[in-house]
Structures are given as C-alpha cells and as structure tokens.
Protein backbone atom coordinates (compact mmCIF):
# COMPACT_ATOMS: atom_id res chain seq x y z
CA UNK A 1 6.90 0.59 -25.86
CA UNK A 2 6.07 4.37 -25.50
CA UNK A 3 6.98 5.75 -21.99
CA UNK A 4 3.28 7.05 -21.77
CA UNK A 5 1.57 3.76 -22.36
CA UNK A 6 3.86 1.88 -19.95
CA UNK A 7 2.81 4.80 -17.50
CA UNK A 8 -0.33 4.37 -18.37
CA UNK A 9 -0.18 0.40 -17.76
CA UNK A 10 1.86 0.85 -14.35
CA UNK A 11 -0.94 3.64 -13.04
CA UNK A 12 -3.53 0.84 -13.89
CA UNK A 13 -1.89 -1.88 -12.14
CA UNK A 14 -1.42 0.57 -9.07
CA UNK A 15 -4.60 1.66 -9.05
CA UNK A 16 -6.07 -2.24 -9.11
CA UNK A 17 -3.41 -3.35 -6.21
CA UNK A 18 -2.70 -0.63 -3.93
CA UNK A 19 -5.73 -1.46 -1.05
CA UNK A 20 -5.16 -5.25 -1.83
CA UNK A 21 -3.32 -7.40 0.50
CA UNK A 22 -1.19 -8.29 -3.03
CA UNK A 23 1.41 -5.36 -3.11
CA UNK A 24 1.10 -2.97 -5.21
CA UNK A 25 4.78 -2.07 -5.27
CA UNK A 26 5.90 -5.65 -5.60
CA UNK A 27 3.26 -5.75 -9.05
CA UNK A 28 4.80 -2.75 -10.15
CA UNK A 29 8.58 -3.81 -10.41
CA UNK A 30 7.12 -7.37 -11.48
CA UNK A 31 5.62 -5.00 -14.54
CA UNK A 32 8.25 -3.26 -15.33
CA UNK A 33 10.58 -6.16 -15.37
CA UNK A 34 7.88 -8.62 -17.36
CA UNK A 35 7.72 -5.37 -20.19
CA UNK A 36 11.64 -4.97 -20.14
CA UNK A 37 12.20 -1.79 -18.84
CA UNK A 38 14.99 -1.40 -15.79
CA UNK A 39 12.66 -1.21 -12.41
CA UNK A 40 15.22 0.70 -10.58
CA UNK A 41 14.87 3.65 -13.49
CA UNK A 42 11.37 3.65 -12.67
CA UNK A 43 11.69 3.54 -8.30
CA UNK A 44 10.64 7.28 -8.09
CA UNK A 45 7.35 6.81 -10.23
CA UNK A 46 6.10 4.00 -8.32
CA UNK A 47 5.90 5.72 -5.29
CA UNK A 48 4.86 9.41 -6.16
CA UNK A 49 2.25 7.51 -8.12
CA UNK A 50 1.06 6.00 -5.06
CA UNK A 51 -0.36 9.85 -4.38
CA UNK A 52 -3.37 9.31 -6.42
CA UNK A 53 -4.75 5.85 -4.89
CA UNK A 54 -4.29 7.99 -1.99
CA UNK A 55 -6.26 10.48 -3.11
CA UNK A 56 -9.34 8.58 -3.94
CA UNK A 57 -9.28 7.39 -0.23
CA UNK A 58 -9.69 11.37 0.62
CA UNK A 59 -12.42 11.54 -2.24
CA UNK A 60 -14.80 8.19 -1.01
CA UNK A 61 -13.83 9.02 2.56
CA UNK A 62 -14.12 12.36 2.56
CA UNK A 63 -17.54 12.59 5.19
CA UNK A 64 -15.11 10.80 7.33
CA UNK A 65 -12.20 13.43 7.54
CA UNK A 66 -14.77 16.06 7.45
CA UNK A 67 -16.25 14.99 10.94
CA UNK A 68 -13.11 14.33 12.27
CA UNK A 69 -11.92 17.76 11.29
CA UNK A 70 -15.22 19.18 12.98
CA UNK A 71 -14.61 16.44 16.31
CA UNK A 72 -10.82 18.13 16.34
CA UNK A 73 -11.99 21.41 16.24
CA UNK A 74 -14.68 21.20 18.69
CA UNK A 75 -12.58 18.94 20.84
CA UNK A 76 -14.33 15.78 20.25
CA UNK A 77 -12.83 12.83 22.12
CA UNK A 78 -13.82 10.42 19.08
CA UNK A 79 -11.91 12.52 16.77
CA UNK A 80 -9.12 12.70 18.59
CA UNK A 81 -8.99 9.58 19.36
CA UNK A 82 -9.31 8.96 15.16
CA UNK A 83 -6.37 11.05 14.91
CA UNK A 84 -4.11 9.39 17.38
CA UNK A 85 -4.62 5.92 16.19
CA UNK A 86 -3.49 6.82 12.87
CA UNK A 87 -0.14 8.88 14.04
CA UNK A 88 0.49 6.12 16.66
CA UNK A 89 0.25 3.36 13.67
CA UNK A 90 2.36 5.75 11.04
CA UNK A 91 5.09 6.33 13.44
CA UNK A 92 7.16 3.30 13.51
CA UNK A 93 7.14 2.95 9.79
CA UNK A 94 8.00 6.65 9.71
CA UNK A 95 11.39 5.94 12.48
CA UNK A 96 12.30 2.42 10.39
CA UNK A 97 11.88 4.22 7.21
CA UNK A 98 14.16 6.94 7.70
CA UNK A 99 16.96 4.84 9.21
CA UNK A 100 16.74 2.02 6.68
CA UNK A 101 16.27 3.99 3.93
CA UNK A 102 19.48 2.60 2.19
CA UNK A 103 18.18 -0.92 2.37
CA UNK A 104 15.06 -0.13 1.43
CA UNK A 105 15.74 1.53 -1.86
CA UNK A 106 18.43 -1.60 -2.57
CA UNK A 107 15.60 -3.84 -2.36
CA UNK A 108 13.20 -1.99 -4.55
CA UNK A 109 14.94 -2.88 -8.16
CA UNK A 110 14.92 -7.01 -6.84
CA UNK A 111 12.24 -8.61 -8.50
CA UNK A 112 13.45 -12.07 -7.14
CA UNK A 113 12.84 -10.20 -3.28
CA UNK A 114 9.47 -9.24 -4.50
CA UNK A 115 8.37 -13.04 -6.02
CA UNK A 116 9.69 -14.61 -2.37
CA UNK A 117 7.29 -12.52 -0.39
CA UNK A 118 4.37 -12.49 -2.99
CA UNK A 119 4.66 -16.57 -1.54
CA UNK A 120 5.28 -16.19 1.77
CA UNK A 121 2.58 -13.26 2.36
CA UNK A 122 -0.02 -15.26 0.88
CA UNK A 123 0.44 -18.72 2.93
CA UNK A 124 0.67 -16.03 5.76
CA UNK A 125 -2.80 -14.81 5.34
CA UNK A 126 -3.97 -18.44 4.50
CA UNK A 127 -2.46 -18.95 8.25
CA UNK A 128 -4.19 -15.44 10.15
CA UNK A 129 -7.50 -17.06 7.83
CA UNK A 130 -7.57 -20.07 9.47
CA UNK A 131 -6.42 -19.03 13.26
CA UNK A 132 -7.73 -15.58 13.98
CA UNK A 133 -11.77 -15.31 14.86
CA UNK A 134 -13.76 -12.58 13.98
CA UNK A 135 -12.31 -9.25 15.92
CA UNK A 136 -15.03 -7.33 18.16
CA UNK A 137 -12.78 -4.20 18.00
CA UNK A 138 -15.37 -1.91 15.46
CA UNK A 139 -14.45 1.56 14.56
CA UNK A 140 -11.15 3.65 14.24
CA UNK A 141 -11.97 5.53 17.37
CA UNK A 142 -12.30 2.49 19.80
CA UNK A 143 -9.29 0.85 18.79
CA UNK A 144 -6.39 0.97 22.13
CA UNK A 145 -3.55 3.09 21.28
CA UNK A 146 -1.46 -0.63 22.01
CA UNK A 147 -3.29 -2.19 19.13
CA UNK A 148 -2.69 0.78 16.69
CA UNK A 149 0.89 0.95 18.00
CA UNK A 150 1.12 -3.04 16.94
CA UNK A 151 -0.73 -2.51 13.62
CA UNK A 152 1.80 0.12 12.69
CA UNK A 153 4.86 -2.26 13.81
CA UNK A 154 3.60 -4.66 11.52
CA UNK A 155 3.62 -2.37 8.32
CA UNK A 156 7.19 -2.28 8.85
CA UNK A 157 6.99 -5.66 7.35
CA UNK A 158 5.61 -3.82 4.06
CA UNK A 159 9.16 -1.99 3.64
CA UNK A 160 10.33 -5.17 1.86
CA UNK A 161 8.90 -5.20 -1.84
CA UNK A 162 6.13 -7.84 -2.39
CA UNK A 163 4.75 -8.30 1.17
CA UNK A 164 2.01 -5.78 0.27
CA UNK A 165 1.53 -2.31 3.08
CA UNK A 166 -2.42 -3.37 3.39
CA UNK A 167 -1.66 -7.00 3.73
CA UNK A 168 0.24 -6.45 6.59
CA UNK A 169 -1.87 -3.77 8.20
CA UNK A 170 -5.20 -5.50 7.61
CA UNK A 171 -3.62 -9.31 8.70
CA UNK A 172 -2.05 -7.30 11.51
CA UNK A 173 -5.44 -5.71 12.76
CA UNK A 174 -7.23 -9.00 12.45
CA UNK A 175 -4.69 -10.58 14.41
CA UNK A 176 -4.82 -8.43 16.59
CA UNK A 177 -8.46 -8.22 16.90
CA UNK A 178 -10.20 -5.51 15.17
CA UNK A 179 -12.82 -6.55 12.75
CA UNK A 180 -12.59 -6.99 8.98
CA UNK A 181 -14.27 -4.14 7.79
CA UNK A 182 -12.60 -1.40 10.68
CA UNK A 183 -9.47 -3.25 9.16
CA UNK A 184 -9.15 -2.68 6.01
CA UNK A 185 -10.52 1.40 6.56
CA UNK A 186 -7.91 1.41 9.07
CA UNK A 187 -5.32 -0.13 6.43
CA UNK A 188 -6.85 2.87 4.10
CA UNK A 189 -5.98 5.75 6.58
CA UNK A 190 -2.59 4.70 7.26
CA UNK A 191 -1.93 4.73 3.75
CA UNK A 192 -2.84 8.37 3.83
CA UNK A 193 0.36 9.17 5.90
CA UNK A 194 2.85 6.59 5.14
CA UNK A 195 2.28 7.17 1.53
CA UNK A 196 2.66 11.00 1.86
CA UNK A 197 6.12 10.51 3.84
CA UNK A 198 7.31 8.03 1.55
CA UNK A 199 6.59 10.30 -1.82
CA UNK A 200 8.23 13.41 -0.15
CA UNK A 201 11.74 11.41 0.48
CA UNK A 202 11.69 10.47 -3.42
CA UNK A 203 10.69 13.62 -4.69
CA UNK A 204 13.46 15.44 -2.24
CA UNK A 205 16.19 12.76 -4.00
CA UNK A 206 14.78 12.34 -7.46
CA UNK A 207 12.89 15.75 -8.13
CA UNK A 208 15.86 16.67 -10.97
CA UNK A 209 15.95 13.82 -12.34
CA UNK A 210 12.12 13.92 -12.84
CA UNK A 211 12.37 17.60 -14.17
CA UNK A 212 15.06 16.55 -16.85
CA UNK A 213 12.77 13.65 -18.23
CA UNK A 214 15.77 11.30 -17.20
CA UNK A 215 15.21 7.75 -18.47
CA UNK A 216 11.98 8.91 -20.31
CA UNK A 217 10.43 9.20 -16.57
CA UNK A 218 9.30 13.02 -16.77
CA UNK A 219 6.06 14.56 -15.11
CA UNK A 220 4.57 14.18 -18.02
CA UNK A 221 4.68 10.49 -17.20
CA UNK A 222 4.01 10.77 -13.75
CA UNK A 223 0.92 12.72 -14.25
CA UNK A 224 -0.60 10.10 -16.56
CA UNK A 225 0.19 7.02 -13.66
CA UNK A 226 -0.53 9.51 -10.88
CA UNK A 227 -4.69 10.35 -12.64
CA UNK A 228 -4.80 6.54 -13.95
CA UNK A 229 -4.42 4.86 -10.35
CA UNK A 230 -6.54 7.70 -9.05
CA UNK A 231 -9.53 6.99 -11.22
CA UNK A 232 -8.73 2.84 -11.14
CA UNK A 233 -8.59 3.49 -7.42
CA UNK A 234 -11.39 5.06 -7.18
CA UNK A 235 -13.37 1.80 -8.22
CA UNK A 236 -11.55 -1.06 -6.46
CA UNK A 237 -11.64 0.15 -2.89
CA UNK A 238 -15.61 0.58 -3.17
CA UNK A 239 -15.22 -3.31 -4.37
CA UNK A 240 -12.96 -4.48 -2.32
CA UNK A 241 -14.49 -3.04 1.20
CA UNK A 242 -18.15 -4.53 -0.06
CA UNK A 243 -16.45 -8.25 -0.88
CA UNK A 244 -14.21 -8.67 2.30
CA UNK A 245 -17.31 -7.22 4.55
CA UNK A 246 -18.69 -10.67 3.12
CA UNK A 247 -16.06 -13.29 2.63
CA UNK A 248 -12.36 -13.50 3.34
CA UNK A 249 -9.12 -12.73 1.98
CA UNK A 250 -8.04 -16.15 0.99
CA UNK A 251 -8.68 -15.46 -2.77
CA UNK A 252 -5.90 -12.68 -2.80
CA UNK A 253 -3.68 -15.39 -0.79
CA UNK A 254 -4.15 -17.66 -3.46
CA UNK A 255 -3.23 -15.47 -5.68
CA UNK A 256 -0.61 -13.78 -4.49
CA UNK A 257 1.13 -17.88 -4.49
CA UNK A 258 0.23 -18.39 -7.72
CA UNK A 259 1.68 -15.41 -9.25
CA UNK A 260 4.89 -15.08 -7.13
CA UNK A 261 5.13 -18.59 -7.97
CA UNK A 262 4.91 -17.58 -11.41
CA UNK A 263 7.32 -14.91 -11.64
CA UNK A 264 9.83 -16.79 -9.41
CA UNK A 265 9.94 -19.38 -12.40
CA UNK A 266 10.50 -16.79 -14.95
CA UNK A 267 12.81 -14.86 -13.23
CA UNK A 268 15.10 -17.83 -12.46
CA UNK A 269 14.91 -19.59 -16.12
CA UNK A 270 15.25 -16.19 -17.84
C-alpha cells in the first residue's frame, strides 16, 4: 500500500477516534498492524498527528479561548479559574510522562496491550454508566481545583495504549461529579496541552528520522494525516458533544468490547 494512502487512512481513523472514549492511539497501532505495516515504525506519526484533532478543538472552540484570553487579561476570576483547571489536570500526566517515558514508548508497538484495555475500558464505562448519577458540577470555571487535580490523575491511565485519553478524563469527571456535557469539553481542553507536550518529546527524538523520510514516514506523510484528522475532527466532536448531551456512552463501551475482542482473536491466532 502507498505510504500516502495508509497516511491518509491512519489521519481518518484519528480524526473519527481522538474525542471518543475508544482510543484513538490504541485504533491507530490496531491499523497499522491489521494493514501490515510495523506500528513501532509509525510511533512518531501517531502522535504529531494528534496536532490536528487538536486543532479543530481551537477552531470550534475558539469564542471560548477568546474570552478567556480577554478574562486573563482583564483579570477575570472565571478565566483564571478556566486556566488553572486545565494546568492543574495536565500536570500529573505531564510529571508521569516524563519519568515513564521508557515504558511508555515500549508499550506503544503492543497491539496485544492495546486489545486488553480496548476490553477492560469499555466494561469500565459500562460500570461508571450504571453507578455514577448525573454530576451538578457545570462549567470549566466552577470545577474545585481537587476535582481537576483527580481528573488529570486519571488520564495517567491513558498512557497505556487502548484505554483511550478522553475515556478516562470524561469517566473520571463523571465520577467525580461534573456533568456530561462540562465533561467531555473539559476532556477537549486537556487534550489541548497533553497533546502539545506529548508531540514536542517525539518530534525532539524522531525529528531526523522524519526529515530523512525513514521507513517511508516523511512530512510529506505527516502533513497528509496531520490535515485529514483535522478536517475528520472537525465533524465528529460537533457529533459527538450533541449525542452524549442526550444519551450515554454505553454504545462506545460496547464497542470498544467488541472490537478489542476482535482484535485479541486475531492477534492471538495469527
């Protein structure tokens, strides 16, 4: 398969699975494995692609950062407030992250990892369904700095491949409760962050290899996943925020069984 399409394919399936609670990253090195191309070859693209998922969060959200920048400037205690929710949240991922690193990156080529958690996430959210009420926490701003600090422990979970970064944020916040909607935005701005961190450590160790076009994986390559997820992006959070406003998350539980499931099969009778 040309490099292009397959960057083409893996910025689609990005852009479809980044805000879900189904892992993007864990679909990604599923994809690459199901196509037969070496998932560890391909590490550094599947997070600097991550960039332009982020980016349509700054594009539909953009009113949203704009007051805040105003609040920050004119010293507006909701803004700040915005602001410190988001660092507090980002900041144990950011510690764990750094000092893991290793362990991370081992586990990010291990398709069989990824197919476990797909599983276990999903009966997980099936569980927080079931046992967590409706949250009366509403807004970014009037969320404790204790709840954003436990919302960002609990994307630490996310640093093993398959148990999805807005999965655990958004099942975190609802445990902890904040209310669907405020959770999933919340999951959104994190991203904005964690993502950013997470692509400057892999372009910092990978950016040669990148510039040499080793394994096929060039910019050119990147650029094609990087508009792809943008654009793809761009569409499913505007669905996704309007259907769990409505209903729950229990059909992305279900599937995120029936496709780890799935790949666990494969993977082991391969």
């Amino acid at each position: 398969m040309p490099i292009l399409l397959l960057a083409l394919i893996l910025g689609i399936v990005e852009g479809v699975t980044e805000f879900l609670p189904v892992s993007s990253t864990g679909h990604l090195i599923l994809a690459t494995e199901l196509l037969g191309f070496d998932a560890n070859k391909w590490e550094a693209f599947n997070v600097i692609i991550q960039l332009g998922a982020i980016l349509a969060i700054v594009v539909l959200y953009w009113r949203t950062f704009w007051a805040v920048l105003e609040g920050l400037v004119q010293r507006n205690a909701m803004s700040w407030r915005f602001v410190r929710n988001v660092l507090i949240a980002f900041l144990p991922a950011a510690v764990l992250g750094f000092i893991l690193i290793k362990h991370i990156e081992a586990l990010l080529g291990n398709a069989t990892v990824v197919a476990i958690a797909l599983i276990v996430g999903g009966i997980a959210i099936l569980v927080i369904e079931r046992l967590v009420k409706d949250g009366k926490c509403v807004g970014v701003a009037e969320m404790p700095a204790g709840t954003a600090l436990g919302i960002g422990i609990v994307q630490c979970l996310a640093m093993i491949p398959g148990v999805s970064r807005s999965g655990a944020t958004i099942m975190g916040a609802l445990s902890l409760g904040v209310e669907r909607r405020t959770a999933a935005e919340f999951s959104f701005f994190l991203a904005i962050p964690t993502m950013i961190g997470a692509t400057t450590l892999e372009l910092a160790k990978h950016h040669h290899e990148i510039v040499a076009g080793a394994h096929g994986v060039g910019w050119s390559a990147v650029a094609v996943g990087f508009v792809v997820s943008f654009l793809v992006a761009l569409v499913v959070v505007r669905v996704f925020v309007h259907y769990i406003s409505r209903h729950g998350f229990a059909p992305f539980a279900w599937y995120r069984i029936v496709v780890g499931a799935a790949a666990l099969v494969w993977l082991l009778a391969r």
